[in-house]
Protein backbone atom coordinates (compact mmCIF):
# COMPACT_ATOMS: atom_id res chain seq x y z
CA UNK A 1 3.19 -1.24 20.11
CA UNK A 2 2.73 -4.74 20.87
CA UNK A 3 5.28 -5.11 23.85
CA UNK A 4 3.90 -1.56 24.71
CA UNK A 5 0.54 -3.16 25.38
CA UNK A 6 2.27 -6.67 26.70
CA UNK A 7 3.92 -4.76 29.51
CA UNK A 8 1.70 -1.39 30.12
CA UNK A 9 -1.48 -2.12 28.59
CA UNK A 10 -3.06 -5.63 28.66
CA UNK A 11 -6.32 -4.10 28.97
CA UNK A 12 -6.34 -2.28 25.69
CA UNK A 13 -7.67 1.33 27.44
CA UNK A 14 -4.56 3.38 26.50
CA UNK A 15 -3.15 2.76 22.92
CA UNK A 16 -4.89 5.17 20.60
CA UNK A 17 -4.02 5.79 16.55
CA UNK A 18 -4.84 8.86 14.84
CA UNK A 19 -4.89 9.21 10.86
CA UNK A 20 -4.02 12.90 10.40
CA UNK A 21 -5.39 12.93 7.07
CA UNK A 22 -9.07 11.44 8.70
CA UNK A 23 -8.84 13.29 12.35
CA UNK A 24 -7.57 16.72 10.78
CA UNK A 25 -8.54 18.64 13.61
CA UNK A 26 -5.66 20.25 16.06
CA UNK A 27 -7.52 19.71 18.91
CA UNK A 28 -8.60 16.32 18.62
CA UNK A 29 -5.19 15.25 17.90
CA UNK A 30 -3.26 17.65 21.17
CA UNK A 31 -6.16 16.43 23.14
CA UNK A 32 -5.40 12.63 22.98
CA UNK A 33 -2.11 13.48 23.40
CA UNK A 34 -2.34 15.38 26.40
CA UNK A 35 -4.68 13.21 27.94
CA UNK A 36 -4.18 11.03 31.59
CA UNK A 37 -3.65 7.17 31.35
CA UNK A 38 -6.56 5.20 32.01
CA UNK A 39 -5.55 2.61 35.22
CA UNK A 40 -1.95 2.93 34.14
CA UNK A 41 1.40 4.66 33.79
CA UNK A 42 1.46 5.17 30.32
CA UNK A 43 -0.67 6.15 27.22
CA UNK A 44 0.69 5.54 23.66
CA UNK A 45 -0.98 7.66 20.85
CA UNK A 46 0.18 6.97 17.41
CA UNK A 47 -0.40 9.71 14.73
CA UNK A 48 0.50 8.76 11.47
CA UNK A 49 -0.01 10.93 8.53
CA UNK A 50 0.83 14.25 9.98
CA UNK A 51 3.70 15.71 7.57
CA UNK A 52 1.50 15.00 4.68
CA UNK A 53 -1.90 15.85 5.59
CA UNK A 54 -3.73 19.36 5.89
CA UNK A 55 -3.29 19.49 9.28
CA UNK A 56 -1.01 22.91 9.42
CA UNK A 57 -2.17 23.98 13.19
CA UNK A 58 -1.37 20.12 14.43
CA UNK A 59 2.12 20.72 13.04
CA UNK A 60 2.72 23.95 14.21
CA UNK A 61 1.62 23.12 18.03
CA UNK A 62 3.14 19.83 18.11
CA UNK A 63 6.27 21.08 17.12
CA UNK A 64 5.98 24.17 19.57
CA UNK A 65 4.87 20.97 22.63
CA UNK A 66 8.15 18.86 21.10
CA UNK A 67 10.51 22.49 21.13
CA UNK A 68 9.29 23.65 24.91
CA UNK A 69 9.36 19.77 26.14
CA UNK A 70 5.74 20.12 27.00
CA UNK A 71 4.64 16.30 26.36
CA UNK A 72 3.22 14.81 29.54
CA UNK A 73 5.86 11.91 30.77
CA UNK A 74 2.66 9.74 30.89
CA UNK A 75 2.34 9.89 26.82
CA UNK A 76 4.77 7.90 24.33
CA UNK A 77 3.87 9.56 21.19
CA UNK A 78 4.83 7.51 18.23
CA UNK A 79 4.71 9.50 14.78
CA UNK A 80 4.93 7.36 11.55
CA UNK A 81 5.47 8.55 8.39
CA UNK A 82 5.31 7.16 4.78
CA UNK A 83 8.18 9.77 3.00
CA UNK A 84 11.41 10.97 4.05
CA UNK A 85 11.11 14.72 2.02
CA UNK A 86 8.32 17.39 2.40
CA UNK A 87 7.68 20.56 0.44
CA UNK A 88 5.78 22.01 3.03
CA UNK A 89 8.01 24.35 5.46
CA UNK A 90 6.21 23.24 8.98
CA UNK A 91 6.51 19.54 7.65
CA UNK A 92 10.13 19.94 7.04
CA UNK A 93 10.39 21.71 10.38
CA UNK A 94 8.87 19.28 12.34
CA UNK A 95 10.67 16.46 10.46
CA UNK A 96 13.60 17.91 11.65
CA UNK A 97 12.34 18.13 15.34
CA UNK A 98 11.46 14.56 15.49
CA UNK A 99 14.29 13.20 13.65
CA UNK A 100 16.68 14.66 16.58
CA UNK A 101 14.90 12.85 18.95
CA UNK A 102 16.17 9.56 20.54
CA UNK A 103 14.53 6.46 19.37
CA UNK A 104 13.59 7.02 15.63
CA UNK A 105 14.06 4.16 12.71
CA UNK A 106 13.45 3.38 8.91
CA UNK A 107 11.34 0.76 8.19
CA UNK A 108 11.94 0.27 4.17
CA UNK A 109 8.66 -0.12 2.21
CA UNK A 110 7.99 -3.76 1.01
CA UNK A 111 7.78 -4.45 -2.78
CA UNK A 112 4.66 -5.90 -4.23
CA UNK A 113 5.99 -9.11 -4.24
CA UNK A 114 7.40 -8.91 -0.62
CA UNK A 115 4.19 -7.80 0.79
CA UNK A 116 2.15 -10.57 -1.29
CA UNK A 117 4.69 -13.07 0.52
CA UNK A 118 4.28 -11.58 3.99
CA UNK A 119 0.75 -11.54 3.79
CA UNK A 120 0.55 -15.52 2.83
CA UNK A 121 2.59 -15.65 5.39
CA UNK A 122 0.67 -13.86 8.14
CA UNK A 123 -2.17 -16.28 7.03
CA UNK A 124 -0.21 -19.80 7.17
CA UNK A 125 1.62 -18.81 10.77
CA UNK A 126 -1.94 -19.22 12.01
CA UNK A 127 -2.34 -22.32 10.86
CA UNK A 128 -4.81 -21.68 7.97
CA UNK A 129 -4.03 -21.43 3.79
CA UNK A 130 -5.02 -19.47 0.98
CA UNK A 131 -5.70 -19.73 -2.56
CA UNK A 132 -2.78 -19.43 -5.19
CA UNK A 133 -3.45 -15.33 -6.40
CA UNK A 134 -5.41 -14.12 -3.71
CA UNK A 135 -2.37 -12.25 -1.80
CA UNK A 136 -1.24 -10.87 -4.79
CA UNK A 137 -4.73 -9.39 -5.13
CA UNK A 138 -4.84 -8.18 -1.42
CA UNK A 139 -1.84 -6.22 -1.96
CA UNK A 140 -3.47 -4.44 -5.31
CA UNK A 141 -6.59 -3.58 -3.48
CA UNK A 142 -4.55 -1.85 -0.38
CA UNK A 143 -1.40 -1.14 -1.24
CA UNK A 144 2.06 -2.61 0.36
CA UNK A 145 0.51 -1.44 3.73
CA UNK A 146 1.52 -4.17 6.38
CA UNK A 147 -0.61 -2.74 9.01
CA UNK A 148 -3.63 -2.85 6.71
CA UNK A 149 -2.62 -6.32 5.43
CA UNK A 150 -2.41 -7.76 9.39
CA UNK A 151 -5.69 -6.43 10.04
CA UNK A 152 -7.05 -7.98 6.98
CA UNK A 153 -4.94 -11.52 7.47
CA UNK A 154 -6.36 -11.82 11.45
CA UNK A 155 -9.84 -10.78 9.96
CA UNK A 156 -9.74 -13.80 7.23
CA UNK A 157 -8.06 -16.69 9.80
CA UNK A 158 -10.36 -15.45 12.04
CA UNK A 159 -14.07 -15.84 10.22
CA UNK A 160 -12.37 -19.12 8.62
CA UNK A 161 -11.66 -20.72 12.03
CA UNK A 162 -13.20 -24.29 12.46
CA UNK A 163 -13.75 -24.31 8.99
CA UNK A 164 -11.54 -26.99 6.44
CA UNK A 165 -12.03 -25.26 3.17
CA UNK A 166 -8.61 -22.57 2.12
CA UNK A 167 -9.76 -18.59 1.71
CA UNK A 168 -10.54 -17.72 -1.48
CA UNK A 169 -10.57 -14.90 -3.32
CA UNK A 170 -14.49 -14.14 -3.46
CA UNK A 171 -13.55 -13.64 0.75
CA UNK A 172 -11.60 -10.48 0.38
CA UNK A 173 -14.82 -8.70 -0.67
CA UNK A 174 -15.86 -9.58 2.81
CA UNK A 175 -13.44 -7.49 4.37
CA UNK A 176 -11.82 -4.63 1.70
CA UNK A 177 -13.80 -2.93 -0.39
CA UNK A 178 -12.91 -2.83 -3.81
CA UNK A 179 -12.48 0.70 -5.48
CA UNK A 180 -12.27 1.14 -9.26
CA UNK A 181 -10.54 4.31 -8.35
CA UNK A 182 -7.76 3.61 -6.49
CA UNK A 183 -4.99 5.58 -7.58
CA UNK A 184 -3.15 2.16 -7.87
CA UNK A 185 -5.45 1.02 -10.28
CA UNK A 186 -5.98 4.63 -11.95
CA UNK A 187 -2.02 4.89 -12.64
CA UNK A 188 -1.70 1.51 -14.18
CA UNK A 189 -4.91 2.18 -16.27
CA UNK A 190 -3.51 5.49 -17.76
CA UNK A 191 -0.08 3.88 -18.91
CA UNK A 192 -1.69 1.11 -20.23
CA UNK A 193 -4.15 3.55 -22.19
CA UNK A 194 -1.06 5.23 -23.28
CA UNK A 195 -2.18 8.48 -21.44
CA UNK A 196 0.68 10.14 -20.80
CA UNK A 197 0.40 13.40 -19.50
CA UNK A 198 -2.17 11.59 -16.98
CA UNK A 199 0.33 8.88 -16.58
CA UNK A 200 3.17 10.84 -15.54
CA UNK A 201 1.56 13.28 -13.47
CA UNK A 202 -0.02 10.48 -11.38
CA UNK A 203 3.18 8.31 -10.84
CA UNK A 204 4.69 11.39 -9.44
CA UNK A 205 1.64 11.86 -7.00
CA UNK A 206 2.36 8.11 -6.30
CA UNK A 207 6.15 9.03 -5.69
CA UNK A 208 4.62 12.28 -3.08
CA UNK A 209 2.62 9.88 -1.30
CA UNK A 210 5.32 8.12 -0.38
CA UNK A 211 5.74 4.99 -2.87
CA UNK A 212 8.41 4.03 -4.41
CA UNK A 213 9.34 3.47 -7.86
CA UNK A 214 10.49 -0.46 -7.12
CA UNK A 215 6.34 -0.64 -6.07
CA UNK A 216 4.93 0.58 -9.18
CA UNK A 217 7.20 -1.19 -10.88
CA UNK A 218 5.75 -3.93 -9.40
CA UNK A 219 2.24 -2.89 -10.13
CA UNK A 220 2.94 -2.83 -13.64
CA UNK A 221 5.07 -5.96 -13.85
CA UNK A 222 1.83 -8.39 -12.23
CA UNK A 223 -0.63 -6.26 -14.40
CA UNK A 224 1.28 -7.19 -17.85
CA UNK A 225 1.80 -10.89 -16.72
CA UNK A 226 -2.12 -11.17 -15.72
CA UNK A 227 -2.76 -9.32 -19.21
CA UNK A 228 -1.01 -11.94 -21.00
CA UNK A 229 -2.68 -14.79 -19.09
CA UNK A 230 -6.08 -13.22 -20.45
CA UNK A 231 -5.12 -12.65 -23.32
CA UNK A 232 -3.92 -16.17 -24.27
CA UNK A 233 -6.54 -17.64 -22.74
CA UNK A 234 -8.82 -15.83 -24.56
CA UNK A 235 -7.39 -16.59 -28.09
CA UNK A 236 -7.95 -19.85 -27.09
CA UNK A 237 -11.25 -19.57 -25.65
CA UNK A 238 -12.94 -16.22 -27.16
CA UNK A 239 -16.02 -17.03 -25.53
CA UNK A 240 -15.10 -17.73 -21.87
CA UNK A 241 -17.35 -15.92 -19.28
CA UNK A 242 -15.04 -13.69 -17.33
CA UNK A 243 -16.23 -15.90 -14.00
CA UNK A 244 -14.79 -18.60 -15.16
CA UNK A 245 -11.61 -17.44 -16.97
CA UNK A 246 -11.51 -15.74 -13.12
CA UNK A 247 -11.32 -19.61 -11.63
CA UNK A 248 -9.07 -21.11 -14.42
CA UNK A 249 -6.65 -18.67 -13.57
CA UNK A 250 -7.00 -18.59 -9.63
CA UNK A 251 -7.67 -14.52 -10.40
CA UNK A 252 -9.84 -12.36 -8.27
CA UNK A 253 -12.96 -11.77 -10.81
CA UNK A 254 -12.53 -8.28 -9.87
CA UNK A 255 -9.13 -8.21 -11.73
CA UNK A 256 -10.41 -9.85 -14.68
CA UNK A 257 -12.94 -7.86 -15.10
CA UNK A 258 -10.52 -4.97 -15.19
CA UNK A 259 -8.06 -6.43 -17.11
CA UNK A 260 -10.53 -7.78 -20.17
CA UNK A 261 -10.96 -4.41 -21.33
CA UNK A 262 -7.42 -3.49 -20.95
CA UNK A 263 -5.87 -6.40 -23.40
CA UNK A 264 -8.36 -5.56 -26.31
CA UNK A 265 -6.03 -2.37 -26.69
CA UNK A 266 -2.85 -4.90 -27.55
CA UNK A 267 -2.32 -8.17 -29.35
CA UNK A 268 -0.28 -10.74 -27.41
CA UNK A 269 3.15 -10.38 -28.68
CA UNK A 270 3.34 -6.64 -27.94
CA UNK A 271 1.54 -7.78 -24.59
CA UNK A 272 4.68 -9.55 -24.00
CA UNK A 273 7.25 -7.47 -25.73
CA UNK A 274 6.04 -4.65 -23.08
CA UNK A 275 6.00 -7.53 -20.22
CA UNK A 276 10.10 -8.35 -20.64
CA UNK A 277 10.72 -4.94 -20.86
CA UNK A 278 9.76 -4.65 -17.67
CA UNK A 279 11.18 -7.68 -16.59
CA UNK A 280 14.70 -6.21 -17.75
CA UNK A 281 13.57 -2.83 -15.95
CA UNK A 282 13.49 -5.17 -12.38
CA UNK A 283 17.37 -6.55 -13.19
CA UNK A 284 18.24 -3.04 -14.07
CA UNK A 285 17.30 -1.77 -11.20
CA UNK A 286 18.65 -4.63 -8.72
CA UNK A 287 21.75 -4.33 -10.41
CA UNK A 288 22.30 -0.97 -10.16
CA UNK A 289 22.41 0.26 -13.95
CA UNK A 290 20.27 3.48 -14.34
CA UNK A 291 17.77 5.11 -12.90
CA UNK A 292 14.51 3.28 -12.88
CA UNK A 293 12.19 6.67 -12.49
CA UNK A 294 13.45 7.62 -15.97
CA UNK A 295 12.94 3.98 -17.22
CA UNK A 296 9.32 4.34 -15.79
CA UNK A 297 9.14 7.54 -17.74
CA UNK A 298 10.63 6.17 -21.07
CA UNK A 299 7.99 3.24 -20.52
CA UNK A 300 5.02 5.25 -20.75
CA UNK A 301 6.39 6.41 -23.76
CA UNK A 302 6.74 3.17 -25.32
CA UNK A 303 3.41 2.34 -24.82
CA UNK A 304 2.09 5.30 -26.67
CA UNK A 305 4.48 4.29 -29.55
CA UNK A 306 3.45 0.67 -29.53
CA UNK A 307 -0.01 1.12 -29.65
């Protein structure tokens, strides 16, 4: 997209996205596909969403415009996708249609602590910094979503330009909005409460939606070692405001708000019993030995038993 708009579009007029699962209307989506270049050659119009979302007409007529060869020359139509399998028949059809096509590449997802890296990064190649914990909280509020995280990373450098002081974590609720009912946040909530039917059934609407279990893996793993960090510090400190405990700890106070209620369900050494048993989950994985769903399974069960 960006050498797209380098060589075709400086201007900015003819690069258009489309969220299938926010524009859900057939129309809206054919229209911008099939519409004429604004003072240029080219238009690009990026729909991302489309196997997975509602949209059944979309699917239907772009995959009769992709089967008759009935995309204007002027478009470049770029479809990204966050899975690889579909249950739906017109998904699977029109996965098929678009993975014969030419130019078509996987992009592997990032793990938690990849994208948490990549987004520091994205900050510091602009020349600013940013608090120890605050990336780690970006990627729990949105996900391992690199688009999402850019937009958020220019948005930060940019209101912090000319000024000396590092972002902080109080500055992402400037820019994200922070639900209590993510389904990040939900899933790691209902193993933790040793929910299991609730558990299970949302990691495999996680797995659906196109995450992997390496990411919730990860979820779990930074949940248990922020736990733990609570936890000790308040055994230490039983009356520490959660404000502060936030700044002792370089933790969002949105996490440790969520997490205070969490750790009253376990005493420390289970807390960390649970914590290297995920720890041996992540070498298990990287080395091959098992299958980490079914460890992610077994898990949930563990927690039920240790409570």
């Amino acid at each position: 997209m960006t050498k797209f708009k380098v060589d075709r579009d400086p201007n900015g007029y003819n690069v258009v996205t489309l969220d299938a699962e926010i524009v859900t209307s057939a129309g809206a989506i054919i229209s911008e596909m099939f519409a004429t270049p604004f003072l240029a050659e080219k238009r690009m119009v990026i729909v991302k969403n489309l196997l997975s979302a509602k949209s059944v007409e979309a699917r239907q007529q772009i995959s009769d415009i992709i089967k008759n060869n009935r995309l204007p020359s002027s478009t470049v139509a770029v479809f990204w996708e966050r899975a690889e399998t579909y249950k739906n028949k017109d998904s699977k059809a029109l996965l098929e249609l678009l993975q014969k096509e030419k130019y078509q590449e996987r992009f592997s997802l990032l793990t938690l602590s990849e994208a948490a890296t990549w987004f520091r990064s994205c900050i510091e190649s602009d020349g600013a910094t940013i608090a120890l914990g605050v990336p780690e909280v970006a990627v729990k509020i949105l996900g391992a979503d690199s688009y999402a995280l850019q937009q958020l990373a220019d948005q930060m450098v940019n209101y912090h330009k000319g000024i000396v002081s590092e972002i902080m974590g109080d500055d992402l609720s400037k820019f994200v909005e922070e639900k209590a009912d993510n389904n990040i946040f939900a899933l790691v909530d209902a193993i933790v409460a040793g929910q299991i039917k609730s558990a299970l059934t949302m990691m495999r609407e996680q797995y659906r939606c196109g995450e992997d279990e390496q990411y919730i893996l990860g979820m779990l793993i930074r949940q248990f070692r922020i736990m733990i960090q609570v936890a000790d510090m308040l055994v230490q400190t039983p009356n520490i405001s959660a404000d502060i405990l936030a700044k002792q700890l370089e933790i969002h106070p949105f996490v440790i708000k969520k997490t205070i209620p969490l750790i009253k369900k376990f005493n420390l050494s289970i807390l960390k019993r649970l914590f290297l048993k995920l720890a041996e989950f992540d070498i298990k994985s990287k080395t091959g030995q098992g299958n980490l769903g079914i460890h992610l399974d077994m898990f949930v069960l563990e927690m039920k038993l240790m409570k």
